[in-house]
PDB file of N, CA and C in Angstrom:
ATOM      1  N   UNK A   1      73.650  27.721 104.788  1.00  0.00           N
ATOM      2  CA  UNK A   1      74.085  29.094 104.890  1.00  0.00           C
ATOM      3  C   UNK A   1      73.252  29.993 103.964  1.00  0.00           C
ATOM      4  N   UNK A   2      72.964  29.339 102.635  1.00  0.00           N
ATOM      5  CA  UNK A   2      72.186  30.404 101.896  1.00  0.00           C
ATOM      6  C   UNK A   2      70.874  30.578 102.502  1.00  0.00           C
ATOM      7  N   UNK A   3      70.312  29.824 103.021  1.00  0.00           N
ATOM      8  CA  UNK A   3      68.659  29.862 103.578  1.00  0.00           C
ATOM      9  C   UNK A   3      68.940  30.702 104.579  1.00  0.00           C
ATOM     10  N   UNK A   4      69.835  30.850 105.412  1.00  0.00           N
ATOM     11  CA  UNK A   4      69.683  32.228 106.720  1.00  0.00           C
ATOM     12  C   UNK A   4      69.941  33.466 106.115  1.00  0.00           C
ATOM     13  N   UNK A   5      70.861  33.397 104.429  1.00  0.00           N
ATOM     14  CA  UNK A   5      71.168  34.587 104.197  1.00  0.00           C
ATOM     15  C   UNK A   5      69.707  35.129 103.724  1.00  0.00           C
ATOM     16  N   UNK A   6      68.949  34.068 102.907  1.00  0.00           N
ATOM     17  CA  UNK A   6      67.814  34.840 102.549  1.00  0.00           C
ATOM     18  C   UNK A   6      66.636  34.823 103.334  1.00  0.00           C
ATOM     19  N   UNK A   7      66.487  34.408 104.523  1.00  0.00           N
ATOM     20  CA  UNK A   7      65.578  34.655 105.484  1.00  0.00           C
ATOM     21  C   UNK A   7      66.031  35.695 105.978  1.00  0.00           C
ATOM     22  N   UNK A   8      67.662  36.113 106.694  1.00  0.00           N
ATOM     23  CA  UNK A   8      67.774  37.537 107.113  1.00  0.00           C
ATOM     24  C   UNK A   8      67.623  38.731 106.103  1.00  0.00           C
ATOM     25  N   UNK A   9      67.804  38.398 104.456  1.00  0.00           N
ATOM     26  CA  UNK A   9      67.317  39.707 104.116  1.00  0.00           C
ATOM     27  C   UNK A   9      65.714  39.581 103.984  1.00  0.00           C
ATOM     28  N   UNK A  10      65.158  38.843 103.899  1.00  0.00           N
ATOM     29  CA  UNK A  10      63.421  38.443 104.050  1.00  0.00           C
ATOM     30  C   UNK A  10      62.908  39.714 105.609  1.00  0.00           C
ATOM     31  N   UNK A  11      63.976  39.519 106.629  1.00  0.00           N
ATOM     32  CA  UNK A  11      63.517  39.831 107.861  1.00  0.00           C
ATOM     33  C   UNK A  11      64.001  41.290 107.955  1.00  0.00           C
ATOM     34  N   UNK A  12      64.789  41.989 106.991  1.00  0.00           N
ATOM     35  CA  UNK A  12      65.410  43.305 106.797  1.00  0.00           C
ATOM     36  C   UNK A  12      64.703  43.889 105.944  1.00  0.00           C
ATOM     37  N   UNK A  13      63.323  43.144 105.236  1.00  0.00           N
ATOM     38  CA  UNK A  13      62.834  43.525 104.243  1.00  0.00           C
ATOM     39  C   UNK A  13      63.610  44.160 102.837  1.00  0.00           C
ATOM     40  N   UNK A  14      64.490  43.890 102.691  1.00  0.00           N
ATOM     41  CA  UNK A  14      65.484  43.807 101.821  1.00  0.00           C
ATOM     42  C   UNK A  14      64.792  43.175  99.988  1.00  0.00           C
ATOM     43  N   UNK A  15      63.920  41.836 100.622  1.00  0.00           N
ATOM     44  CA  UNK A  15      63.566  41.757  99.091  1.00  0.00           C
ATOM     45  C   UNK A  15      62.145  41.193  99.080  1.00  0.00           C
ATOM     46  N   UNK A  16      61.423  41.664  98.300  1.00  0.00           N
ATOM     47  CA  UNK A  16      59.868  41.339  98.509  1.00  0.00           C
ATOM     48  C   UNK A  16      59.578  40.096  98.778  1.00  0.00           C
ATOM     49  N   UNK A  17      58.290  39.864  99.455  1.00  0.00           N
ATOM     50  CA  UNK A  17      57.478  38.489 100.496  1.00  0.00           C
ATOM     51  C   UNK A  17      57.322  37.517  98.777  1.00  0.00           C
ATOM     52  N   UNK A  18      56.951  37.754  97.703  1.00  0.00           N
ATOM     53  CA  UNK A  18      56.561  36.919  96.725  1.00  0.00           C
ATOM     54  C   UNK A  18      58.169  36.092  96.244  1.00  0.00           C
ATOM     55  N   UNK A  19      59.156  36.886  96.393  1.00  0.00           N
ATOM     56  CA  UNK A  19      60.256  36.671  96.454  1.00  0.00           C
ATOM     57  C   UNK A  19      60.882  35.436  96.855  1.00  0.00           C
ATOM     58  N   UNK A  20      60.583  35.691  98.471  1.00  0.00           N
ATOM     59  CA  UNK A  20      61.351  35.514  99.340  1.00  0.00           C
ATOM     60  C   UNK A  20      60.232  33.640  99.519  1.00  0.00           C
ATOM     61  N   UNK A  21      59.114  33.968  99.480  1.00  0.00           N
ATOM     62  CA  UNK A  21      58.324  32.420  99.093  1.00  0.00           C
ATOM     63  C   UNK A  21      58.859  31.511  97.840  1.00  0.00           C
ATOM     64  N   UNK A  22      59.212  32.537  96.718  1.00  0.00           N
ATOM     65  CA  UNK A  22      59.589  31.460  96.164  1.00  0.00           C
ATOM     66  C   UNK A  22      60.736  30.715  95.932  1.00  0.00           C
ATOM     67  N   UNK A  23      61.271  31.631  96.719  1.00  0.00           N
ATOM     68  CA  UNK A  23      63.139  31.350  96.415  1.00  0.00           C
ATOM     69  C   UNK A  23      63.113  30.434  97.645  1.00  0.00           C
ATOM     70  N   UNK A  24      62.377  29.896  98.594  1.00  0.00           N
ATOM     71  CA  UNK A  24      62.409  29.004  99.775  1.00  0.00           C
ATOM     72  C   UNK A  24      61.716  27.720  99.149  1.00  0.00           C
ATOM     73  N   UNK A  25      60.810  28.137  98.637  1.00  0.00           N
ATOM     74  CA  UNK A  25      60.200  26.370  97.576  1.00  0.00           C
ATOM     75  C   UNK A  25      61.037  26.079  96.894  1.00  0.00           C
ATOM     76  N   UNK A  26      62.305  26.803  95.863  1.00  0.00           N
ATOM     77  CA  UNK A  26      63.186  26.539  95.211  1.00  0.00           C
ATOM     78  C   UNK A  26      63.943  26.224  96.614  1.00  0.00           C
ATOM     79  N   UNK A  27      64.513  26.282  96.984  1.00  0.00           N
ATOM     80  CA  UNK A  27      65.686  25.839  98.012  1.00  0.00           C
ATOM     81  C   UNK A  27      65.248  24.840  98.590  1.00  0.00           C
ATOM     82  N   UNK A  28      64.152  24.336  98.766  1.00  0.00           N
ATOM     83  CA  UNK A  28      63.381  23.054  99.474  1.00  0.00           C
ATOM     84  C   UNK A  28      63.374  21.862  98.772  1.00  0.00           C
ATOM     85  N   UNK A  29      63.003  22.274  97.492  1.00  0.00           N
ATOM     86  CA  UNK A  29      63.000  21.142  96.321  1.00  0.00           C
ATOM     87  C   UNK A  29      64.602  20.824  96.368  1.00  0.00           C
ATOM     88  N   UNK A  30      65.046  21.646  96.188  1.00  0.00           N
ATOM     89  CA  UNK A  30      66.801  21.033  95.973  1.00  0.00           C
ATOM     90  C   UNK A  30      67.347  20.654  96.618  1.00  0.00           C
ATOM     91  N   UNK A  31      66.899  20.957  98.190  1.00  0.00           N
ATOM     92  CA  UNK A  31      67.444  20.046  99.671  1.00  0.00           C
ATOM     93  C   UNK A  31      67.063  18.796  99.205  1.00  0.00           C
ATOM     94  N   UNK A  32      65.653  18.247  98.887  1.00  0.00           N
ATOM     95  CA  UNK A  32      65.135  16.928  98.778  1.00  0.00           C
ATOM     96  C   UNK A  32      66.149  16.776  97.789  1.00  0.00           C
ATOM     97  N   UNK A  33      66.458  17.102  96.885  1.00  0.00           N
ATOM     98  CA  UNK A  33      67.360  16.554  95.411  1.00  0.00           C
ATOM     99  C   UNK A  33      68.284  16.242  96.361  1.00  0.00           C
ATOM    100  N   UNK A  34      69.026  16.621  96.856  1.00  0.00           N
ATOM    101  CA  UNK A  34      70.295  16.656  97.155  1.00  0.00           C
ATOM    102  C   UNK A  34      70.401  15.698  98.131  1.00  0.00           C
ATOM    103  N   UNK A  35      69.895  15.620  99.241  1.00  0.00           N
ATOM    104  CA  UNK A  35      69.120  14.468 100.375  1.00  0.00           C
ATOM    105  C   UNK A  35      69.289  12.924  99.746  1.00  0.00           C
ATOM    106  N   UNK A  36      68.607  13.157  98.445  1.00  0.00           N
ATOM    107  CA  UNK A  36      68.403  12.104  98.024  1.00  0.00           C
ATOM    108  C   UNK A  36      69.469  11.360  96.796  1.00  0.00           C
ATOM    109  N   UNK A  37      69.972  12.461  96.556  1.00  0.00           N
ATOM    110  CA  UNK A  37      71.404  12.086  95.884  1.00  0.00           C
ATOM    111  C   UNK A  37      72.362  11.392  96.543  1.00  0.00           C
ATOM    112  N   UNK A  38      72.232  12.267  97.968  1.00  0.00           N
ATOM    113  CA  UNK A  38      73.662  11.502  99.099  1.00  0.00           C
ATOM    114  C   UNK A  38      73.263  10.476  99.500  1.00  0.00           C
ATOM    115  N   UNK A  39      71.841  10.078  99.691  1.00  0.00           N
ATOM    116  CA  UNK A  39      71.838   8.987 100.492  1.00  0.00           C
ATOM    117  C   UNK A  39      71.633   7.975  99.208  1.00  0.00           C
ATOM    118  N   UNK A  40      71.498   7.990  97.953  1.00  0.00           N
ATOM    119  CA  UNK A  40      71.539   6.925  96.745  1.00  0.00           C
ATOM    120  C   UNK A  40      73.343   6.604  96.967  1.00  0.00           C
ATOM    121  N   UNK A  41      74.053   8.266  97.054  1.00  0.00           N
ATOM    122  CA  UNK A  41      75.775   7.823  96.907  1.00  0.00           C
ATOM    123  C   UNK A  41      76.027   6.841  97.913  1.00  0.00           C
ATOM    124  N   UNK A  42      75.700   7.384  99.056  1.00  0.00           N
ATOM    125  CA  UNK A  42      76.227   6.266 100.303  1.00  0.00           C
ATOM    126  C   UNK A  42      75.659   4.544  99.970  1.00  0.00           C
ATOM    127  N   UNK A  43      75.421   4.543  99.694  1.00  0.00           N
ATOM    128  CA  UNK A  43      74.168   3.433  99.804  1.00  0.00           C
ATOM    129  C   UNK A  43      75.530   2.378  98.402  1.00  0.00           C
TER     130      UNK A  43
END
């Protein structure tokens, strides 16, 4: 849910392109964290 909120204000131009790149590499890295947290829990 947060990644569409900040791609739709990305696409409303709402908050600058240098922004909006880095706050998606931050949200990417932490999917993998998190990815990899659940599948260590399940396991």
């Amino acid at each position: 849910m947060l990644k569409r909120l900040i791609r739709l204000m990305h696409e409303l131009k709402a908050v600058p392109e240098k922004w909006y790149i880095a706050t998606e590499q931050e949200l990417q890295e932490i999917s993998k964290m998190l990815n990899g947290w659940i599948r260590y829990v399940e396991h």
